[in-house]
Protein backbone atom coordinates (compact mmCIF):
# COMPACT_ATOMS: atom_id res chain seq x y z
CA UNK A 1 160.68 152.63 107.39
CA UNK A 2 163.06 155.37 108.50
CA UNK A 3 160.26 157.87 108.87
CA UNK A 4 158.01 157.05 111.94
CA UNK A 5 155.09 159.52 110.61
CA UNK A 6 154.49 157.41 107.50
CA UNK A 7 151.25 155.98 107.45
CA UNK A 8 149.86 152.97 105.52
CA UNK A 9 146.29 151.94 105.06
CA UNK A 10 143.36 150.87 102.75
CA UNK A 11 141.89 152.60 100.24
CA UNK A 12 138.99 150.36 99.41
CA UNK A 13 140.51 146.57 97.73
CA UNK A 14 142.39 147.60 95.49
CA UNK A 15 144.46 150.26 96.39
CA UNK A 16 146.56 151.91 99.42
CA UNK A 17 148.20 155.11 100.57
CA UNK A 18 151.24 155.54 101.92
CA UNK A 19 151.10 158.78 103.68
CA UNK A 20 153.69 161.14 104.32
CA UNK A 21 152.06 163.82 106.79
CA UNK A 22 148.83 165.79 106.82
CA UNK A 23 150.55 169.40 105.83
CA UNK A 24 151.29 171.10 102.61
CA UNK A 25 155.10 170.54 102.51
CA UNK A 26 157.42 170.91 99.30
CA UNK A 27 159.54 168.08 101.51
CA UNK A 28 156.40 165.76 101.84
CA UNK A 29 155.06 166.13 98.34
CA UNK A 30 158.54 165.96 97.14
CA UNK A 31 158.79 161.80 98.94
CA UNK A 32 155.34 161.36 97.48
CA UNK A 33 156.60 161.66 93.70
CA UNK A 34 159.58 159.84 94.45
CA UNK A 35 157.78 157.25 95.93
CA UNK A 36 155.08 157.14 92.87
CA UNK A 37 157.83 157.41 90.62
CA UNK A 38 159.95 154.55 91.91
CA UNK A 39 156.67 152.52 91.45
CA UNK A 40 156.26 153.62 88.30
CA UNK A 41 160.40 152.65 87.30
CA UNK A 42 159.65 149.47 89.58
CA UNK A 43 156.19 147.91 89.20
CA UNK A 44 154.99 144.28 90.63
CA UNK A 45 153.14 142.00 89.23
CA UNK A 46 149.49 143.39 89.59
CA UNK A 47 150.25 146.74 89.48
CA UNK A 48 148.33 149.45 87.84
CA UNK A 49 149.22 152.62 88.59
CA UNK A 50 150.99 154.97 91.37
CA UNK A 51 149.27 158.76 91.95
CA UNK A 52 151.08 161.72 94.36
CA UNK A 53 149.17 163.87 96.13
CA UNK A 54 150.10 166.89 98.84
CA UNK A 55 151.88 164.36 100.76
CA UNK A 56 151.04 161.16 100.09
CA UNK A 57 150.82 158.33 97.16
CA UNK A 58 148.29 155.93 96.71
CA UNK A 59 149.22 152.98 94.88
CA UNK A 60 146.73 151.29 92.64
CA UNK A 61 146.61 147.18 92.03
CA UNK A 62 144.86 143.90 90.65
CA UNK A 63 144.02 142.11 94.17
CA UNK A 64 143.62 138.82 92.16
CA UNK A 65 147.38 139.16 90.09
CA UNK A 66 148.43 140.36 93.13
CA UNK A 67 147.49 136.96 95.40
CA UNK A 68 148.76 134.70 92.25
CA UNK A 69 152.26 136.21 92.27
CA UNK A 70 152.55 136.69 96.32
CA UNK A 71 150.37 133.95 97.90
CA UNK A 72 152.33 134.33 101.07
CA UNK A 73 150.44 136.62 102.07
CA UNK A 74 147.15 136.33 103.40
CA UNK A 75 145.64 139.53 101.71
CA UNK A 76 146.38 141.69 98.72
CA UNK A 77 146.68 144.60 101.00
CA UNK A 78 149.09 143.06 103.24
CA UNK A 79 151.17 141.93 99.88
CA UNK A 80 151.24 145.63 98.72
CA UNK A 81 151.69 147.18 102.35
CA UNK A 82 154.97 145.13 102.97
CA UNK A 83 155.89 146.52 99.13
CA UNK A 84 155.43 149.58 100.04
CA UNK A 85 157.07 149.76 103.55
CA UNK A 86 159.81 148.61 102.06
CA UNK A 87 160.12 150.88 99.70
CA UNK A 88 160.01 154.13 101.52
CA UNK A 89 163.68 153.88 102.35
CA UNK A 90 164.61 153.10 98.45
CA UNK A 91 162.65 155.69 96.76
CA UNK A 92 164.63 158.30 98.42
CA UNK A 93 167.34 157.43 95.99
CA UNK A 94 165.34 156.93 92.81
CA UNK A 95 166.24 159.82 90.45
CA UNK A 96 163.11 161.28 89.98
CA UNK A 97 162.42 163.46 86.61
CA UNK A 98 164.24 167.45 86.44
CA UNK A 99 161.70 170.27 87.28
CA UNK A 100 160.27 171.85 84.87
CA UNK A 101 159.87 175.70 85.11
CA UNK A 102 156.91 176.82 83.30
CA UNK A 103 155.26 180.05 82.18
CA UNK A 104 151.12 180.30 81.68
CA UNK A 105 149.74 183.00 80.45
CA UNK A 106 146.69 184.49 81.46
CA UNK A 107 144.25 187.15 80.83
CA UNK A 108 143.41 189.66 83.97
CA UNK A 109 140.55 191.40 81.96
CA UNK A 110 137.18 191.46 83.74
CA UNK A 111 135.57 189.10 81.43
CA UNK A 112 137.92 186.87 82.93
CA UNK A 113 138.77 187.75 86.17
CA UNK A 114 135.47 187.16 87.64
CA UNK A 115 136.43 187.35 91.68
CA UNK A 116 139.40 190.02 91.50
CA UNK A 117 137.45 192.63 92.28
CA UNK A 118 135.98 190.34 95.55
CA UNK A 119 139.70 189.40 96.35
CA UNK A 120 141.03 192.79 95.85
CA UNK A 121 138.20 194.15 98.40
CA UNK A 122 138.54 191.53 100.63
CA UNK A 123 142.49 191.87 100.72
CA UNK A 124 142.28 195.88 101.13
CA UNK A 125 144.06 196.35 97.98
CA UNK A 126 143.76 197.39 94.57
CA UNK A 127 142.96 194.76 91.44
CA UNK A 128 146.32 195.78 90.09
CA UNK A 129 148.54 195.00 93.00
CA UNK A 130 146.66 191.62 93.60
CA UNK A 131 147.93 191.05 89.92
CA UNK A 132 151.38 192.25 90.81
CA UNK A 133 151.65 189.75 93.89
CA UNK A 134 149.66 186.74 92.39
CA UNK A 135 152.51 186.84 89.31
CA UNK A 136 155.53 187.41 91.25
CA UNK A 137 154.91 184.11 92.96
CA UNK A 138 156.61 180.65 91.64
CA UNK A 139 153.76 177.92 92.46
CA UNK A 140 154.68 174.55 92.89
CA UNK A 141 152.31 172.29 91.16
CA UNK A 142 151.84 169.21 93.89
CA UNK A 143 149.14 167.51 93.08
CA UNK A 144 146.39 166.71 89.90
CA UNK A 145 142.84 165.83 91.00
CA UNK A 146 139.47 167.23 90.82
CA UNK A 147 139.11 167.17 86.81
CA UNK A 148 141.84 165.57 84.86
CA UNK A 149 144.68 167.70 83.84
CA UNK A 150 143.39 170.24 87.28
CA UNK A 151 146.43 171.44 88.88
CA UNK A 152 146.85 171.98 92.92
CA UNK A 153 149.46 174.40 93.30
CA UNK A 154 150.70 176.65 96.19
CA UNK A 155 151.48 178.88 98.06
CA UNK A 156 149.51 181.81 97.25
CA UNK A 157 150.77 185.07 98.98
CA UNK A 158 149.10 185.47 102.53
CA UNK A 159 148.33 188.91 101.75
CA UNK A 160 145.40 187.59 98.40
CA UNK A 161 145.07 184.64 99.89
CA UNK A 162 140.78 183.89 100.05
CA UNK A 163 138.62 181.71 101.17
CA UNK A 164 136.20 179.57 98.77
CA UNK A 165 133.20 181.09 97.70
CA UNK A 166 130.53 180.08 100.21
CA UNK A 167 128.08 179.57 97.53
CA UNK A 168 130.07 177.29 94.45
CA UNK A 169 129.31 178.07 90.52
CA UNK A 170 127.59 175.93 88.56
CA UNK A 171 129.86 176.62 85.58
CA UNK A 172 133.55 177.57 85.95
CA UNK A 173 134.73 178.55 82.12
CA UNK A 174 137.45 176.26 81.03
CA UNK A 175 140.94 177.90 81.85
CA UNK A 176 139.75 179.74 84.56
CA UNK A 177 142.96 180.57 87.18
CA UNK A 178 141.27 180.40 90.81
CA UNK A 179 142.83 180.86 94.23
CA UNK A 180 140.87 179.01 97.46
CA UNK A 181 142.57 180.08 100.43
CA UNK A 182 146.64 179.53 99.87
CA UNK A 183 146.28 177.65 96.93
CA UNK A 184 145.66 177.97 93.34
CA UNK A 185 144.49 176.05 90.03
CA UNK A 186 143.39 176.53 87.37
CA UNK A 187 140.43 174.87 85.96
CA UNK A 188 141.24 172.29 82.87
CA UNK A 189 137.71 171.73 81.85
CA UNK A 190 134.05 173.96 82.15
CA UNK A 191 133.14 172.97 85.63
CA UNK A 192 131.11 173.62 88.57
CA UNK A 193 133.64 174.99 91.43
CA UNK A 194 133.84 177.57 94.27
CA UNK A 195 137.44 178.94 94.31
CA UNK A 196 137.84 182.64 93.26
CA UNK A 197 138.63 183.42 89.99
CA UNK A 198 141.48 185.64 89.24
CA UNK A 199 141.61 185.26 85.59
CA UNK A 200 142.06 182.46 82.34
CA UNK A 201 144.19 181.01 80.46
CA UNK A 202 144.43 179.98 76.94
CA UNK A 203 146.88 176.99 77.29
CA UNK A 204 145.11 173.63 77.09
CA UNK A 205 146.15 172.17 80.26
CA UNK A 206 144.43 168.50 79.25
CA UNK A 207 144.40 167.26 76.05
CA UNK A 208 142.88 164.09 75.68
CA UNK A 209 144.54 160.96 73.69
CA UNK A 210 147.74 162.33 73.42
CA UNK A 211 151.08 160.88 74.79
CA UNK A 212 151.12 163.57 77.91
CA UNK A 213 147.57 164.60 78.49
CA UNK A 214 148.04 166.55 81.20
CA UNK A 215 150.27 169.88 80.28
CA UNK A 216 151.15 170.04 83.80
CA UNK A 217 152.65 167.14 86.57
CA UNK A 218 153.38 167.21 90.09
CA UNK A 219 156.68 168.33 90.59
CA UNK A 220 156.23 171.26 88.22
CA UNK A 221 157.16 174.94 89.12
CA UNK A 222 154.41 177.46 87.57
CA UNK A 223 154.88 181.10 86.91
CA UNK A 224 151.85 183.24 85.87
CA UNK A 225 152.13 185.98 83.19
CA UNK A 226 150.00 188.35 82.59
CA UNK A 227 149.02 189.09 79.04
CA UNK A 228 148.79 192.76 78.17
């Protein structure tokens, strides 16, 4: 491996993660969907899926496949690791999908904007200019997690950017378009969750049993509009 921070290790038996850094970096997330796509273009035998976070990729496998097909090695983990170190180096070059550019729509009304009042207050500034700065951003999407089809995007402007709620809700209405701290998401099912809420969506960002589920992926560039 060419990159000395790169860090492999265990992730119970049947998966690793091959981790890039500890920051939120559009270069790190970017070698984390190479790296899950190359897996993806380029499976082994035992292998089950590949998943990108911030900056890293953990790699998901059959342990038992995995010793049939590579009994060389003493443990599926060392199998997989040597996989993986090797291709680090080679997933730089995979040609990973084009970026998408998307648009969301959202409602800023204050049926749905439940903390923009809170972040407007706490940010010394009026509703309608945390509005302004929250849409002129372009959020990359780097990561899905939390509830399928949730999307971890960033970076919020410093000047909204807020803390989590100290106290979480117990129900987050599906849709919902939350910052918590620099980042922001928005919430794909009714959940319990503490970031602030800014405002909703109607788009169904996961739509189970069909061909994409998710309406967003990592690698995505997001663009809030508001709807008037």
């Amino acid at each position: 491996m060419s990159d000395s921070q790169v860090r492999i290790f265990s992730l119970g038996d049947s998966a690793l993660t091959v981790e890039f850094g500890i920051s939120i970096s559009v270069t790190l997330n970017r070698k984390a969907i190479a790296l899950s796509e190359y897996f993806e273009q380029n499976p082994f035998a035992g292998f089950i899926e590949a998943v990108p976070a911030y900056a890293s990729t953990t790699i998901f496998y059959d342990p038992i496949e995995v010793r049939g097909h590579l009994p060389g090695f003493s443990t599926a983990f060392e199998a997989i690791s040597d996989i993986a170190t090797n291709a680090v180096d080679t997933a730089a070059e995979v040609k990973t999908e084009s970026t998408r550019h998307m648009d969301v729509p959202v409602h800023f009304d204050s049926e749905s904007a439940l903390d923009l009042e809170y972040v407007a207050a706490q940010s010394s500034i009026s509703a309608k200019d945390v509005i302004q700065i929250f849409t002129s951003t372009t959020y990359r999407v780097f990561m899905l997690g939390f509830l399928p089809g949730f999307t971890y995007m960033g970076e919020v402007d410093e000047r909204i950017a807020t803390p989590r709620k100290e106290s979480p809700r117990t129900s987050v209405p599906k849709g919902s378009v939350g910052i918590a701290g620099r980042q922001t998401g928005i919430y794909s099912l009714e959940s319990p969750g503490g970031w602030q809420i800014l405002g909703r969506t109607d788009v169904e960002m996961f739509t189970p049993g069909a061909e994409t589920p998710s309406f967003l992926r990592p690698g995505d560039e997001v663009r809030f509009v508001a709807i008037r």
